[in-house]
C-alpha atoms as a PDB file:
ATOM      1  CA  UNK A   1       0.000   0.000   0.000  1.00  0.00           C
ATOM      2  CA  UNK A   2       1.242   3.567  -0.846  1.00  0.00           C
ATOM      3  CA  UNK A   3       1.098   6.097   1.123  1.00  0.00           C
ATOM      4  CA  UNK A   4      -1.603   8.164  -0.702  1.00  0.00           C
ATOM      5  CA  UNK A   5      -3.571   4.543   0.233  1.00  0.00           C
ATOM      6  CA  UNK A   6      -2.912   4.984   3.432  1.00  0.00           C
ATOM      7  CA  UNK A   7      -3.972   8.267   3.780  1.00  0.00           C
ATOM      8  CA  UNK A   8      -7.109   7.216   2.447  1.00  0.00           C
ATOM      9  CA  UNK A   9      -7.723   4.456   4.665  1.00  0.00           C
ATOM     10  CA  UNK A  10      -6.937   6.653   7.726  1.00  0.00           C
ATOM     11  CA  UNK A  11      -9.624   9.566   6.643  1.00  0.00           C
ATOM     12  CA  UNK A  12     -11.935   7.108   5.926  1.00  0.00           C
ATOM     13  CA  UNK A  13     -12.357   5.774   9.114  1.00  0.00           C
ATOM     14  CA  UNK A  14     -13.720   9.777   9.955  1.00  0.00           C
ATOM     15  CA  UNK A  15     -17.033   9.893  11.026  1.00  0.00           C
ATOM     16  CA  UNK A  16     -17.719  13.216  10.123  1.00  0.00           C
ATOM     17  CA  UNK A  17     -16.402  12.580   6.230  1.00  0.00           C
ATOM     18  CA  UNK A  18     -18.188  10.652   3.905  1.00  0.00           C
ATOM     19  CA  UNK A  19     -16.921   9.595   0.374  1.00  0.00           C
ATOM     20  CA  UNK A  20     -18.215  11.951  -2.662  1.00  0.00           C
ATOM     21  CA  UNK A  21     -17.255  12.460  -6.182  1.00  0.00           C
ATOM     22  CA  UNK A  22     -14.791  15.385  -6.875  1.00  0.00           C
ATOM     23  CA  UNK A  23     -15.660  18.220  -8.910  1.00  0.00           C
ATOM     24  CA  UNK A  24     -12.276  18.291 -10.602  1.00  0.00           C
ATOM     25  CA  UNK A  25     -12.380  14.365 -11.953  1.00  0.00           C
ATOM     26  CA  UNK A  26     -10.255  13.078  -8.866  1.00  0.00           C
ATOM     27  CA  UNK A  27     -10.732   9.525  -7.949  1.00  0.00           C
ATOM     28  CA  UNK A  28     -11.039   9.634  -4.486  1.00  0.00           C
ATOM     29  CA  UNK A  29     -12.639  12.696  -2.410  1.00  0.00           C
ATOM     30  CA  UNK A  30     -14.256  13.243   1.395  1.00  0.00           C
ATOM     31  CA  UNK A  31     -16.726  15.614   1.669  1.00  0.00           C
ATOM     32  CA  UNK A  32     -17.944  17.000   4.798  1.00  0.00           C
ATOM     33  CA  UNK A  33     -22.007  17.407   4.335  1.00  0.00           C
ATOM     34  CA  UNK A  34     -21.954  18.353   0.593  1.00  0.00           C
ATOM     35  CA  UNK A  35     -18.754  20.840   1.098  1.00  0.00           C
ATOM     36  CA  UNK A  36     -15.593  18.541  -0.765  1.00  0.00           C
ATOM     37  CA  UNK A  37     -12.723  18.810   1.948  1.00  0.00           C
ATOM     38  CA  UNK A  38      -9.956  16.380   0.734  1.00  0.00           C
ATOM     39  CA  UNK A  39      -9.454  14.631  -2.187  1.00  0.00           C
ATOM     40  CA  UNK A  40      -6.280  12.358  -4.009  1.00  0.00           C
ATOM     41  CA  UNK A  41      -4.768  13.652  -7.385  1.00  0.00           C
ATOM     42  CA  UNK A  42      -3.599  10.709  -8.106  1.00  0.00           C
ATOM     43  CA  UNK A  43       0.324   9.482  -7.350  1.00  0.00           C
ATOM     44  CA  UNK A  44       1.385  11.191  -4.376  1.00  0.00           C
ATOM     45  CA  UNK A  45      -0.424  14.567  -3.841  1.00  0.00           C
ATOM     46  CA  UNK A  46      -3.418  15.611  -2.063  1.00  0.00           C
ATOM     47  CA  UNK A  47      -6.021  18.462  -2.338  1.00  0.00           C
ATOM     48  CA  UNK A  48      -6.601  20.412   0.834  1.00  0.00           C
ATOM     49  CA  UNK A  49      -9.854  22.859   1.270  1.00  0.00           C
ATOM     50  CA  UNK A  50      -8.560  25.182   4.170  1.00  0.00           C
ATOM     51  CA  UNK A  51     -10.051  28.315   2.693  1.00  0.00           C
ATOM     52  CA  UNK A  52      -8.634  31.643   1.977  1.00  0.00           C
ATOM     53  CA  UNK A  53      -8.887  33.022   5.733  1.00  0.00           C
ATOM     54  CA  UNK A  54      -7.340  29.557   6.940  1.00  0.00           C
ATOM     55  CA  UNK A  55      -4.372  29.798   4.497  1.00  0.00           C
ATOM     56  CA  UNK A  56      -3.999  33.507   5.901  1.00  0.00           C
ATOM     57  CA  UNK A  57      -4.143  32.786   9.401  1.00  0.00           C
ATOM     58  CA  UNK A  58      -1.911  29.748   8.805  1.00  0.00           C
ATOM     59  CA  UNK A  59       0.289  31.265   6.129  1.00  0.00           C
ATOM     60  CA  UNK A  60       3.897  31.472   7.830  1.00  0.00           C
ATOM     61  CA  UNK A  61       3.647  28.052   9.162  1.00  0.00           C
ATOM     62  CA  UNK A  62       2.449  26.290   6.043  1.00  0.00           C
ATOM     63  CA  UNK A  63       5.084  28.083   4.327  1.00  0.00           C
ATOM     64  CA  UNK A  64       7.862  25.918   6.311  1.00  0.00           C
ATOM     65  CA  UNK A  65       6.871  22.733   5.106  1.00  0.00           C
ATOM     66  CA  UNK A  66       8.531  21.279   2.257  1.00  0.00           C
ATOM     67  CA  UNK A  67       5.537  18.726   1.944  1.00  0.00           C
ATOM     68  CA  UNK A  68       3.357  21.873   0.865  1.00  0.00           C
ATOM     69  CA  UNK A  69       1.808  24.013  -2.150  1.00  0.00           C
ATOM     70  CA  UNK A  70       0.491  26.809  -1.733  1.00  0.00           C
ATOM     71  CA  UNK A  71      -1.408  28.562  -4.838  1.00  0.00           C
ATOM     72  CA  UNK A  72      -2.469  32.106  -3.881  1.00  0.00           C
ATOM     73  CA  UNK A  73      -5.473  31.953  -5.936  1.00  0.00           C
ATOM     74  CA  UNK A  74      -7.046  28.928  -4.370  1.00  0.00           C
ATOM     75  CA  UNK A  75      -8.806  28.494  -0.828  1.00  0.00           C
ATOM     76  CA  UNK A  76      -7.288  24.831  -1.527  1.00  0.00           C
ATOM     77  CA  UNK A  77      -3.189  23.776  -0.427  1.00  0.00           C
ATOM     78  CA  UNK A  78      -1.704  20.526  -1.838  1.00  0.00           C
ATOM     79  CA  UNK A  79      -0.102  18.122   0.296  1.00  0.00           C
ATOM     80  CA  UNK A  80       2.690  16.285  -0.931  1.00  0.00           C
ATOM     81  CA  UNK A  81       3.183  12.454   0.342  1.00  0.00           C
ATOM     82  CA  UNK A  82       6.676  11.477   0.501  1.00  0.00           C
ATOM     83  CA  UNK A  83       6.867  10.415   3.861  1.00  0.00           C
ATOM     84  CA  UNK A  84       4.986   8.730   6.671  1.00  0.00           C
ATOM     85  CA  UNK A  85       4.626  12.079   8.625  1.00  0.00           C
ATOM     86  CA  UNK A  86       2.975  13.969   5.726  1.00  0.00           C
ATOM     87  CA  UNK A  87       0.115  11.367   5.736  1.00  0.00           C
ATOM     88  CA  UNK A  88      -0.301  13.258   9.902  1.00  0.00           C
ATOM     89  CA  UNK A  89       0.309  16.510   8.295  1.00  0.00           C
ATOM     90  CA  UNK A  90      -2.561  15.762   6.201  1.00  0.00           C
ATOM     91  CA  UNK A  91      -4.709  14.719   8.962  1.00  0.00           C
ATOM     92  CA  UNK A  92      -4.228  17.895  10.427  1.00  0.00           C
ATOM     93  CA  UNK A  93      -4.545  20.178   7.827  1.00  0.00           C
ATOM     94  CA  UNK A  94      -8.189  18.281   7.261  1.00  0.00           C
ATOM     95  CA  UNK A  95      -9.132  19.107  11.061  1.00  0.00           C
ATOM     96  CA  UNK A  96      -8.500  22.039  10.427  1.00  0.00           C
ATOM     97  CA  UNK A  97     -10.464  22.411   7.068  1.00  0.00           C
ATOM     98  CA  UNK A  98     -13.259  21.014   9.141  1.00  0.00           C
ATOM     99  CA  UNK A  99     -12.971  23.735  11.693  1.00  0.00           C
ATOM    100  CA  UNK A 100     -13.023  26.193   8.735  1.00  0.00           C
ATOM    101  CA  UNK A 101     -15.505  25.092   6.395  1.00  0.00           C
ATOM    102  CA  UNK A 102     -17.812  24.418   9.355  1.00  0.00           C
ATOM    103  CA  UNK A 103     -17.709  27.831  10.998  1.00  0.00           C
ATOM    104  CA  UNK A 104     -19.086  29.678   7.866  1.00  0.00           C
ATOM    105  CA  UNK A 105     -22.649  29.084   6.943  1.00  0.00           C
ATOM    106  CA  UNK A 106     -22.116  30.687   3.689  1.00  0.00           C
ATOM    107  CA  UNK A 107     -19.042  28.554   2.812  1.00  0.00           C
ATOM    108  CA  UNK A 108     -21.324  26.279   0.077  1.00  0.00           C
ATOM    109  CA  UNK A 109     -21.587  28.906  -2.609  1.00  0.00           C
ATOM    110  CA  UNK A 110     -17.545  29.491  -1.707  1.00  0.00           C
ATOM    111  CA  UNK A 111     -16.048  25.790  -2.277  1.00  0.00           C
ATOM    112  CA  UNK A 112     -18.656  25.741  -5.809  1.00  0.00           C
ATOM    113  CA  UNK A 113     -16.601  28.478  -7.115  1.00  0.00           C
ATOM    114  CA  UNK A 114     -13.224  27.990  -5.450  1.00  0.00           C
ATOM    115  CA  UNK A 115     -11.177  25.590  -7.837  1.00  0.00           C
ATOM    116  CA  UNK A 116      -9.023  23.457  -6.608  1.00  0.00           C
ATOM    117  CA  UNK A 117      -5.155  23.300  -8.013  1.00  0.00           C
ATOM    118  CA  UNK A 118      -6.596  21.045 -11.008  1.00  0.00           C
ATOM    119  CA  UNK A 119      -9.514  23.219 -11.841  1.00  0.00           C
ATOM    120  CA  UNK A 120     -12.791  22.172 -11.394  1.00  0.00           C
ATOM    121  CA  UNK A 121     -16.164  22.131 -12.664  1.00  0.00           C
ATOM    122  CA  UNK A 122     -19.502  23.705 -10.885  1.00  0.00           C
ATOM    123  CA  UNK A 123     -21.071  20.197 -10.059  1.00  0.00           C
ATOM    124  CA  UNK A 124     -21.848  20.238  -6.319  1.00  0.00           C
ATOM    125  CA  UNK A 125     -20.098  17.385  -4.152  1.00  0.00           C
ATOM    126  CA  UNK A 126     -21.945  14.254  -3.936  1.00  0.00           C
ATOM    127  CA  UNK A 127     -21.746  11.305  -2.031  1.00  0.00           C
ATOM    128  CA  UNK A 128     -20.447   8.222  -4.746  1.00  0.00           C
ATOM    129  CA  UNK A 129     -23.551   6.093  -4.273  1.00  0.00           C
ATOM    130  CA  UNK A 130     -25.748   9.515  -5.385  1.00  0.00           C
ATOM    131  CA  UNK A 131     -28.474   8.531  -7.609  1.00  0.00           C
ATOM    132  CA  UNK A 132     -30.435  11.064  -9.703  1.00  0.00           C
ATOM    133  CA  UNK A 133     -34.255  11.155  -9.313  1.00  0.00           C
ATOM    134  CA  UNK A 134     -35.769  10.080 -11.798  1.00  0.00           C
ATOM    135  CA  UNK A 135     -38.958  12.239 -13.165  1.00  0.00           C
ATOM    136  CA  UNK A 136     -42.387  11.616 -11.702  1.00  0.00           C
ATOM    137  CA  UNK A 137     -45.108   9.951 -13.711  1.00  0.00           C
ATOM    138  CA  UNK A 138     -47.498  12.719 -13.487  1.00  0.00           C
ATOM    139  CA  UNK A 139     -44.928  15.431 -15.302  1.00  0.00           C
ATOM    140  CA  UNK A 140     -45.285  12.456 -18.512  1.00  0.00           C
ATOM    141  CA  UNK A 141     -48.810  12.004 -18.239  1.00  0.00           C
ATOM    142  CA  UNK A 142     -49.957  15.684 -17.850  1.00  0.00           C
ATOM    143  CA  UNK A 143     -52.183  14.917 -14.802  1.00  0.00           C
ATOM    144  CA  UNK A 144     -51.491  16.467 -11.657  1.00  0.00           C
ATOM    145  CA  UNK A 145     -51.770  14.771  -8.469  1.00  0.00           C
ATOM    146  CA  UNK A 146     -54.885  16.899  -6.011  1.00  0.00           C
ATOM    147  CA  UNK A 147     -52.616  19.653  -4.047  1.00  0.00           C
ATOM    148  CA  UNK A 148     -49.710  19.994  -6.431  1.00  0.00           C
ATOM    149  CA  UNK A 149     -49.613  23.160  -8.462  1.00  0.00           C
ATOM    150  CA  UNK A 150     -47.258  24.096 -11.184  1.00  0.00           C
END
């Protein structure tokens, strides 16, 4: 098992994350709610959402650690795995998107339009068993069901 594996295994154990699709095509993303926090790029790095005021406050400590990327465009850090103590550095940095993306109620409208380092598109995160609805007969047939009104 690499480590990105590892890492995976470890933040899925996380009650409070759930497994989701990513906006930006990554294979493997948490999501807190329907707010993406984490997910794998593939090989060795890591998508963080710490938000812009996070990456402020945090700034000159981030900025010390080799293991990190920091876009300045992006609410979202990258996380490097080339060792067994990034894979804790990670597990901080996601307590502490947690703390960040839960303290905001308008943070949902944020993450939709802050792209991660690999872009993204404007598909909200959703959980990877989602299922769309599918239409209700009455729409097909024309009738409407008694206390429905268009």
């Amino acid at each position: 098992m690499n480590l990105a594996e590892h890492a995976n295994a470890r933040l899925a154990d996380w009650p409070m994350l759930s497994r989701g699709r990513a906006r930006c095509g990554a294979r493997h993303c948490f999501c807190a709610g329907t707010q993406e926090i984490v997910h794998f790029h593939g090989g060795n790095e890591v998508d963080v959402h710490l938000t812009h005021g996070m990456i402020d406050r945090l700034r000159p400590a981030l900025q010390k650690s080799s293991a990190l990327k920091l876009p300045t465009a992006s609410g979202w850090i990258t996380v490097r795995l080339e060792a067994g103590s990034d894979i804790d550095l990670l597990t901080t940095l996601v307590s502490a998107a947690l703390f960040a993306t839960g303290s905001r109620s308008e943070l949902a409208e944020t993450v939709r339009t802050d792209p991660c380092t690999q872009g993204s598109s404007q598909t909200p995160c959703q959980r990877s068993d989602w299922r769309p609805r599918r239409h209700t007969r009455w729409r097909r047939t024309g009738k409407v069901p008694d206390g429905i009104t268009d």
